[in-house]
N, C-alpha and C. Protein backbone atom coordinates (compact mmCIF):
# COMPACT_ATOMS: atom_id res chain seq x y z
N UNK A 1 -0.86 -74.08 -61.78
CA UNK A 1 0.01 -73.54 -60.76
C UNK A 1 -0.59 -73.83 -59.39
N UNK A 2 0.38 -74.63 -58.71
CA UNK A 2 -0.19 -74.76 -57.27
C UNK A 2 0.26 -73.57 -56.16
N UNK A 3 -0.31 -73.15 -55.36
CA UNK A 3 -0.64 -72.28 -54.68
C UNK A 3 -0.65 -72.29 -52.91
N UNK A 4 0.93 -72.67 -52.32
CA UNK A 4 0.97 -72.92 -51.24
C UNK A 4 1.29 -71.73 -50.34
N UNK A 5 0.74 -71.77 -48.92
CA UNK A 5 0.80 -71.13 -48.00
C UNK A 5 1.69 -71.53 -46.74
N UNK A 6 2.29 -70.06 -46.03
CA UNK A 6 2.94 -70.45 -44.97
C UNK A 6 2.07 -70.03 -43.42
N UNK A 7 2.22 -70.72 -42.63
CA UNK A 7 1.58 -70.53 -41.21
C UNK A 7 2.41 -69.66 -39.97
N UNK A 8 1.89 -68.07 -39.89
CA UNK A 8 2.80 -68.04 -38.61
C UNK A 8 1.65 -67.85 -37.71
N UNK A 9 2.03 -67.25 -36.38
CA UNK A 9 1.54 -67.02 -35.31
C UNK A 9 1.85 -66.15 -35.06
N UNK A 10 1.05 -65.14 -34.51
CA UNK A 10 1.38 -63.72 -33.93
C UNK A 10 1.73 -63.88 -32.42
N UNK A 11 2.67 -63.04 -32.25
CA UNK A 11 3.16 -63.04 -30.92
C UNK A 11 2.69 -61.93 -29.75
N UNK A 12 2.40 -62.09 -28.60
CA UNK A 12 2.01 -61.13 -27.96
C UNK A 12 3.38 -59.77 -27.97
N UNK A 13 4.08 -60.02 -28.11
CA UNK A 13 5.13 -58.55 -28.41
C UNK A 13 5.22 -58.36 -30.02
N UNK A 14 4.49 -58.89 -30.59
CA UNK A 14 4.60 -58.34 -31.96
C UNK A 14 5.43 -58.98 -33.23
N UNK A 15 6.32 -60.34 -32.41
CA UNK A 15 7.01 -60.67 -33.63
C UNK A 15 5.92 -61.96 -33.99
N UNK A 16 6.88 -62.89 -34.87
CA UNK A 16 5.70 -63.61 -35.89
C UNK A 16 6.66 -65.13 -35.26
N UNK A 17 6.07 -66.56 -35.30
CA UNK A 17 6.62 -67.45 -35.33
C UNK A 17 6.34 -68.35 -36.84
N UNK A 18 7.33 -69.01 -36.55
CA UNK A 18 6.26 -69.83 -38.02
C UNK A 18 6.24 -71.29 -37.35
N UNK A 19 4.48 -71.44 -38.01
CA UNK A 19 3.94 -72.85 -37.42
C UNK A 19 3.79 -73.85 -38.47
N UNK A 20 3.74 -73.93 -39.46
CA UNK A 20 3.67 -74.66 -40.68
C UNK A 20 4.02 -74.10 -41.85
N UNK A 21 4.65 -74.82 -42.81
CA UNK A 21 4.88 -74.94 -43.82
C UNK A 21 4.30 -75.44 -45.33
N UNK A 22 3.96 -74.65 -46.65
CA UNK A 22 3.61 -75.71 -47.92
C UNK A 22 1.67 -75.87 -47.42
N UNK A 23 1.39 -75.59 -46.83
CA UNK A 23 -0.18 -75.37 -46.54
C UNK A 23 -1.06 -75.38 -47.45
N UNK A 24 -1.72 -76.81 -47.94
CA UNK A 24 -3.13 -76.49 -49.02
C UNK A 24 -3.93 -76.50 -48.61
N UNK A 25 -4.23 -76.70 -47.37
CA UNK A 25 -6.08 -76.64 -47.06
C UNK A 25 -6.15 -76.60 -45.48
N UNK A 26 -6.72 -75.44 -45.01
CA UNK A 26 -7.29 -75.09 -43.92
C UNK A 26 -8.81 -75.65 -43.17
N UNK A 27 -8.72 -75.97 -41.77
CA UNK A 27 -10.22 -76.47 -41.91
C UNK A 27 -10.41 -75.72 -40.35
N UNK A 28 -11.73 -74.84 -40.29
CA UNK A 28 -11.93 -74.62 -39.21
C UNK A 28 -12.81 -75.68 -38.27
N UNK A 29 -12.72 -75.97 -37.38
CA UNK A 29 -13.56 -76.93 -36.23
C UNK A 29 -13.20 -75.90 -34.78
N UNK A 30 -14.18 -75.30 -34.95
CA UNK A 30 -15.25 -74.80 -33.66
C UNK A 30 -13.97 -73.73 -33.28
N UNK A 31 -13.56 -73.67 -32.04
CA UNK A 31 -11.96 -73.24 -31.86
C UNK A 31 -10.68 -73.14 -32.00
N UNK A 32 -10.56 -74.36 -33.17
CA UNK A 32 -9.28 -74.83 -33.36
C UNK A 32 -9.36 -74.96 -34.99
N UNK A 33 -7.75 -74.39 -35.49
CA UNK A 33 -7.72 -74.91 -36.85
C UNK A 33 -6.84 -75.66 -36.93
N UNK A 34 -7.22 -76.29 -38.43
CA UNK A 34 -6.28 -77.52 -39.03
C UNK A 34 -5.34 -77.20 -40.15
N UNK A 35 -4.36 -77.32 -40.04
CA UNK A 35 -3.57 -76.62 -41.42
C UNK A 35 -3.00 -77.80 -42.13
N UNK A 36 -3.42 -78.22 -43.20
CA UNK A 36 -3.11 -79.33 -43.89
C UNK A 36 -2.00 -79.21 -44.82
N UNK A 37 -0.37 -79.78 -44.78
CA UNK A 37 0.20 -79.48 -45.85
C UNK A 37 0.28 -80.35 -47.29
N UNK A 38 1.29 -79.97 -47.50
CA UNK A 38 1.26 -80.88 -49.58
C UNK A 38 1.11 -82.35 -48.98
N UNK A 39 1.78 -82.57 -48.16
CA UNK A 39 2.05 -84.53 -47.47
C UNK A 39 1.25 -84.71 -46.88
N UNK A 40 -0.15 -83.99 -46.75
CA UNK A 40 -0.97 -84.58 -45.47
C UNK A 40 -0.84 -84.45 -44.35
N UNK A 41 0.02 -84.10 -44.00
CA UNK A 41 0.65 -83.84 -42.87
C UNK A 41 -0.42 -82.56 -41.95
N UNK A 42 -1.49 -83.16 -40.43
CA UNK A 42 -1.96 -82.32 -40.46
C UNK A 42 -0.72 -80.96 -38.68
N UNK A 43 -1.22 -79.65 -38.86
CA UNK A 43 -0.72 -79.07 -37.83
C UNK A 43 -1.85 -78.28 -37.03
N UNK A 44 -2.47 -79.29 -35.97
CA UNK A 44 -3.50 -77.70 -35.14
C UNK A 44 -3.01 -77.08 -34.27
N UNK A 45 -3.59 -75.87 -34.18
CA UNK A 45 -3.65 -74.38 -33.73
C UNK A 45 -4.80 -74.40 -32.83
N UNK A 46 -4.92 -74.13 -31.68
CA UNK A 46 -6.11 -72.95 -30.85
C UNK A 46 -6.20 -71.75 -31.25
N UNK A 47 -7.26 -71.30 -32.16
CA UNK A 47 -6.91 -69.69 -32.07
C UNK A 47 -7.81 -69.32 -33.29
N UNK A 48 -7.25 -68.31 -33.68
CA UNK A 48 -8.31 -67.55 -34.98
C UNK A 48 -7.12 -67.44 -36.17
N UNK A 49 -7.76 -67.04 -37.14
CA UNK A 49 -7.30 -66.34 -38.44
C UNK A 49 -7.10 -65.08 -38.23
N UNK A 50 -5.79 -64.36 -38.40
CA UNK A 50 -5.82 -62.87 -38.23
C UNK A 50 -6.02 -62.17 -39.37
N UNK A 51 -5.28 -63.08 -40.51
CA UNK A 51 -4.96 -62.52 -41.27
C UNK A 51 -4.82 -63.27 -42.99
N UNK A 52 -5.19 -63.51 -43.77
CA UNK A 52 -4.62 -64.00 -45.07
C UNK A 52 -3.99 -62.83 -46.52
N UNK A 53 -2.64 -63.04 -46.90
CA UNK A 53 -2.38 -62.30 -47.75
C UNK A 53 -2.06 -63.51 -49.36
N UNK A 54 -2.99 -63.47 -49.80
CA UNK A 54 -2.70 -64.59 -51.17
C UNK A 54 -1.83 -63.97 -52.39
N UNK A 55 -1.23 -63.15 -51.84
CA UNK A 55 0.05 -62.57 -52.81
C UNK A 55 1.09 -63.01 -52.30
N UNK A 56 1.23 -62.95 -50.95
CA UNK A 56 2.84 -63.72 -50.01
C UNK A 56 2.42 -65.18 -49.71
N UNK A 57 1.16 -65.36 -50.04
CA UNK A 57 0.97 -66.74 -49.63
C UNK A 57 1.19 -66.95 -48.50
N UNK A 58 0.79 -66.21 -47.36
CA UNK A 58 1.18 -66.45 -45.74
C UNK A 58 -0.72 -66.33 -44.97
N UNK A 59 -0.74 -66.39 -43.96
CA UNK A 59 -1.96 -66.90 -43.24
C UNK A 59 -1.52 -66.12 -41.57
N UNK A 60 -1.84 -65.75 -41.15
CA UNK A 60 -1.38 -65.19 -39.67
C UNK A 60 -2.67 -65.85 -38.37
N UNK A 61 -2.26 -66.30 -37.79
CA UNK A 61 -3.21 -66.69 -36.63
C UNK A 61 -2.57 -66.20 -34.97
N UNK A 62 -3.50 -66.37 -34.13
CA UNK A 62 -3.03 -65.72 -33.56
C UNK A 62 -3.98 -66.95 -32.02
N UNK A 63 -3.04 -67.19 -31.00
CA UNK A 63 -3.72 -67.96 -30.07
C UNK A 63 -4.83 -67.14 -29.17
N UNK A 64 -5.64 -68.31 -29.10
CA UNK A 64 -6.88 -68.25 -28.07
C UNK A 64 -6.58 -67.63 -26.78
N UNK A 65 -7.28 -66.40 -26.32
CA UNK A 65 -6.56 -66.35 -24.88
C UNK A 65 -7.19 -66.91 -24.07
N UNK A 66 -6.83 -67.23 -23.34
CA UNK A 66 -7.19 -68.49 -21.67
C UNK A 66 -7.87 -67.86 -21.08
C-alpha cells in the first residue's frame, strides 16, 4: 500500500491553502522544503512543518516570516 500525502499552508487568518498534491517524499534544505510528488514533480515552500497527520495523510506548513 502506497501512502500519499497532501500539502497545505496555513494561513495567517486561519484558513488552509493547498500547495501540493500525491506527496512521497519531503526533503528539508536549511529554510526551505521540497515536496516531491508520485511524477517527480518537485514543489518548494519557505517555511516550516507545522504539522503531520499520517491518518489524513496531510502535512501543514506554514511560511517563513520576513
Amino acid at each position: 500500500m502506497m501512502c500519499l500525502s497532501t500539502v497545505y499552508a496555513l494561513e495567517n487568518d486561519g484558513g488552509q491553502t493547498l500547495l501540493c498534491e500525491y506527496v512521497s517524499a519531503v526533503r528539508v534544505c536549511g529554510k526551505d522544503l521540497v515536496f516531491t510528488d508520485i511524477t517527480g514533480e518537485e514543489t518548494g515552500f519557505s517555511g516550516s512543518i507545522r504539522g503531520v497527520d499520517l491518518v489524513k495523510n496531510t502535512i501543514t506548513v506554514r511560511k517563513e516570516d520576513a
